[in-house]
Protein backbone atom coordinates (compact mmCIF):
# COMPACT_ATOMS: atom_id res chain seq x y z
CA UNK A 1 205.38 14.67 -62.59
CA UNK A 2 201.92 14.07 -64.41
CA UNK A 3 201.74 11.24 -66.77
CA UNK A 4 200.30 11.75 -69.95
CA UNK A 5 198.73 8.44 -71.97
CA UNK A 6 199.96 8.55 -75.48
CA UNK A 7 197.23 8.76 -78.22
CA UNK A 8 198.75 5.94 -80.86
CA UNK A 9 199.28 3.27 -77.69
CA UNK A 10 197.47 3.53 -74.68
CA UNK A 11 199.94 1.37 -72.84
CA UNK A 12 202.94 4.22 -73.29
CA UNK A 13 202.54 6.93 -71.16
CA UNK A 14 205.09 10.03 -71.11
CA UNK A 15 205.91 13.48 -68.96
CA UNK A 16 208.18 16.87 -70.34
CA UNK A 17 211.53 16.22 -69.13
CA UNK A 18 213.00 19.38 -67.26
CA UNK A 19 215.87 20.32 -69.37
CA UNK A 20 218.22 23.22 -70.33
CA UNK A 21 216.67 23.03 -74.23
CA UNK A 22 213.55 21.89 -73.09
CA UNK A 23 211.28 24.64 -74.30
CA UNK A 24 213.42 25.53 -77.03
CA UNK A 25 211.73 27.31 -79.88
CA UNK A 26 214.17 25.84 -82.26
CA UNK A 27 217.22 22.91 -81.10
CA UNK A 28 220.13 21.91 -83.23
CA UNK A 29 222.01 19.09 -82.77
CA UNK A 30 225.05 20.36 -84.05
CA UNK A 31 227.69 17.21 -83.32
CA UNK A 32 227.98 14.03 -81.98
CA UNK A 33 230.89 12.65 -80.07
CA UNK A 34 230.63 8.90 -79.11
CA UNK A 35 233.72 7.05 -77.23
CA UNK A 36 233.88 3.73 -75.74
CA UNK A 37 233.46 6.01 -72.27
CA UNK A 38 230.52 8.70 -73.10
CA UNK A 39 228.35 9.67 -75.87
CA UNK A 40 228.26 13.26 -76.36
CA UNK A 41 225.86 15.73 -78.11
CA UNK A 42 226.06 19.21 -79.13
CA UNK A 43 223.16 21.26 -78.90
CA UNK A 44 222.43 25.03 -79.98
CA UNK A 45 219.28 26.58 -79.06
CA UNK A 46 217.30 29.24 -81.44
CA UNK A 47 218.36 31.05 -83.97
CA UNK A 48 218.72 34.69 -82.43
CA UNK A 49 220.97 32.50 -79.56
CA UNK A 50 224.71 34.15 -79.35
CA UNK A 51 226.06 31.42 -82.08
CA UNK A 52 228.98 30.70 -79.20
CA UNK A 53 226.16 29.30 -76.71
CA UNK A 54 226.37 25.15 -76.67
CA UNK A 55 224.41 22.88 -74.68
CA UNK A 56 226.00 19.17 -74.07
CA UNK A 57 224.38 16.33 -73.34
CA UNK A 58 226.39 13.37 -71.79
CA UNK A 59 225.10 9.73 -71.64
CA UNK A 60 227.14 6.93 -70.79
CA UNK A 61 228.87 4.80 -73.57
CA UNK A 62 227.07 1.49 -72.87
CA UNK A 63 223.92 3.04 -72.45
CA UNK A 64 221.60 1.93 -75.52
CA UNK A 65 220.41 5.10 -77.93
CA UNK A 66 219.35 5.79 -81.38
CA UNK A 67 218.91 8.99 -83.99
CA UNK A 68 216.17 8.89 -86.12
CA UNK A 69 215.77 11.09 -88.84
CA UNK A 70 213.31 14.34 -88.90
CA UNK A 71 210.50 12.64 -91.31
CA UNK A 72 210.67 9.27 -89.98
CA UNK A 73 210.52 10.50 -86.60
CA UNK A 74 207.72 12.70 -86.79
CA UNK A 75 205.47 9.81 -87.86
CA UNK A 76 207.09 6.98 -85.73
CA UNK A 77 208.08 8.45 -82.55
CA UNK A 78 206.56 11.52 -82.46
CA UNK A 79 202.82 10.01 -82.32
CA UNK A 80 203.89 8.66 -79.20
CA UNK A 81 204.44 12.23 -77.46
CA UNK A 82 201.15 13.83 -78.91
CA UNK A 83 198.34 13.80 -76.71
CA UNK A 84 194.29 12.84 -76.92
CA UNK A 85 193.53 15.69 -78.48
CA UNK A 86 196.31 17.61 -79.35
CA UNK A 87 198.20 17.48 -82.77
CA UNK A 88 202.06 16.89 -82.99
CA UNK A 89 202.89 20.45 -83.55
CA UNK A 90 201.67 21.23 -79.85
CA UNK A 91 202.85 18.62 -78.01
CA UNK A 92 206.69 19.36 -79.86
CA UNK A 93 206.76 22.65 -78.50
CA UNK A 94 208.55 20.90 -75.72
CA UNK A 95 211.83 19.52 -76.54
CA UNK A 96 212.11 16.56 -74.02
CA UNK A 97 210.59 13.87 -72.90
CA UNK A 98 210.79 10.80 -70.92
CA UNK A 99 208.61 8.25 -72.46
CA UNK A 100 207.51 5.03 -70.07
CA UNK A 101 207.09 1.29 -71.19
CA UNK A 102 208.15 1.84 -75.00
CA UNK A 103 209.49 -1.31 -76.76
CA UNK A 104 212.78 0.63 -77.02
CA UNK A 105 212.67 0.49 -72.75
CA UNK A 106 211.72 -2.35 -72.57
CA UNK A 107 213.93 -3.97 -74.95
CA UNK A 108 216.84 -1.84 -72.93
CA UNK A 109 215.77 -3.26 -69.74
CA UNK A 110 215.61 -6.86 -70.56
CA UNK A 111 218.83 -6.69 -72.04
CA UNK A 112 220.52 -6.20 -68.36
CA UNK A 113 222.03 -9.10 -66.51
CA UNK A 114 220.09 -8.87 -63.50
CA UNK A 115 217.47 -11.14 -61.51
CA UNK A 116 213.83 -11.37 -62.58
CA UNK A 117 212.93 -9.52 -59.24
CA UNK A 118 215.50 -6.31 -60.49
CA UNK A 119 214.06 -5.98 -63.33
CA UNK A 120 210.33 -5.87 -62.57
CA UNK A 121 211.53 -2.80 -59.50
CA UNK A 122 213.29 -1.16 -62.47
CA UNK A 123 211.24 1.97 -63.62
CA UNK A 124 211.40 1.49 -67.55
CA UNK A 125 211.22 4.42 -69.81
CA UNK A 126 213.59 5.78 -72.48
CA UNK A 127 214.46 9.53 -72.90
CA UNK A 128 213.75 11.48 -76.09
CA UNK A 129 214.92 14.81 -77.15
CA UNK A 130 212.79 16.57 -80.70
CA UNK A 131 215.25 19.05 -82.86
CA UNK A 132 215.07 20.86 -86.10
CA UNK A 133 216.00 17.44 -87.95
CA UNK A 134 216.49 14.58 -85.73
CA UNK A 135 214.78 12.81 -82.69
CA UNK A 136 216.96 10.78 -80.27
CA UNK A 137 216.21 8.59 -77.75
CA UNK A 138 217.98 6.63 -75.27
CA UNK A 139 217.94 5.15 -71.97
CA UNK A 140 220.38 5.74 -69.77
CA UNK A 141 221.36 3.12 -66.14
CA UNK A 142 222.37 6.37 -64.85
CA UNK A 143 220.87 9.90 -64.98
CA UNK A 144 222.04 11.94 -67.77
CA UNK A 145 224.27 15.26 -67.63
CA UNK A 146 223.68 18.56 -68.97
CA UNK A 147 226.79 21.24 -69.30
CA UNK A 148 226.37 24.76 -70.70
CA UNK A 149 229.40 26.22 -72.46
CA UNK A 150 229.69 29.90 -73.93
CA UNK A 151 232.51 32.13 -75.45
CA UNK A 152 233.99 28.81 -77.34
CA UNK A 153 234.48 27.76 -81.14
CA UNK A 154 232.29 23.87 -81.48
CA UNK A 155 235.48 22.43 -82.69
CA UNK A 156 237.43 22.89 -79.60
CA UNK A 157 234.53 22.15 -77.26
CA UNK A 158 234.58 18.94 -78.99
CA UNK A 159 238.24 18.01 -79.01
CA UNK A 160 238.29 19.63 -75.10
CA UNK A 161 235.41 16.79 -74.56
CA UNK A 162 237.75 14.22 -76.56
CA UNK A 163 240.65 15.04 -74.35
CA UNK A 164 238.47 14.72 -71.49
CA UNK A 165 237.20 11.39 -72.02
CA UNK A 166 240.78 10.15 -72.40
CA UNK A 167 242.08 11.32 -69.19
CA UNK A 168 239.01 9.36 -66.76
């Protein structure tokens, strides 16, 4: 994975995350589940995508994350995924990223109850995913999951996700 030094602060750096929506022309987050357990989103890629294609992303409930609005996040977080000499409209044509030593991370991080000599092996970055109208970020203590789901109605993916939490 290449590093790439952000433009606004040279002391973030950031890489494309390999996702299922990653190169997405267009992502919709569609819903959001959270439970004490899991924090789920619903994702649907592109327009001319069969409209019963959903990708879910699963984080774990204590894991720290926030949604940020399309406007706001093109001029707060999204400088921090352009590069030197690129504008914000190339550097979004990729959906997800993993963003290293933001104070988001860092904040995360220092947050744990671990020893001094944890938290400086810890690798500190936060992930963040670009749709149509919101940017989300998060770090997550353990990695992230990614389900695909087809031939379904969103409101019984969700409540099948609700049941599912219940039962672990």
């Amino acid at each position: 994975m290449s590093l790439i030094q952000s433009k606004i602060d040279k002391s973030i750096s950031f890489a494309r995350w390999d996702t299922p929506v990653g190169t997405s022309n267009e992502l919709w987050l569609l819903r959001q589940l959270f439970t004490t357990s899991h924090a789920y989103f619903f994702f649907h890629k592109n327009h001319d995508s069969p409209s019963d294609e959903y990708y879910i992303l699963t984080i774990n409930g204590d894991d720290p994350f926030r949604l940020t609005e399309e406007g706001l996040g093109s001029n707060v977080i999204g400088g921090l995924v352009t590069e030197k000499d690129a504008t914000l409209c190339e550097c979004t044509k990729y959906r997800t990223f993993k963003i290293w030593d933001t104070p988001f991370a860092q904040n995360s991080f220092s947050g744990l109850a671990i020893s001094e000599e944890e938290y400086d092996k810890k690798e500190k970055f936060q992930y963040l995913i670009y749709t149509q109208d919101t940017w989300i970020e998060f770090v997550a203590f353990k990695p992230p999951k990614w389900e695909f789901h087809q031939d379904m109605k969103l409101d019984d993916l969700v409540i099948q996700y609700l049941r599912k939490d219940t039962l672990d």
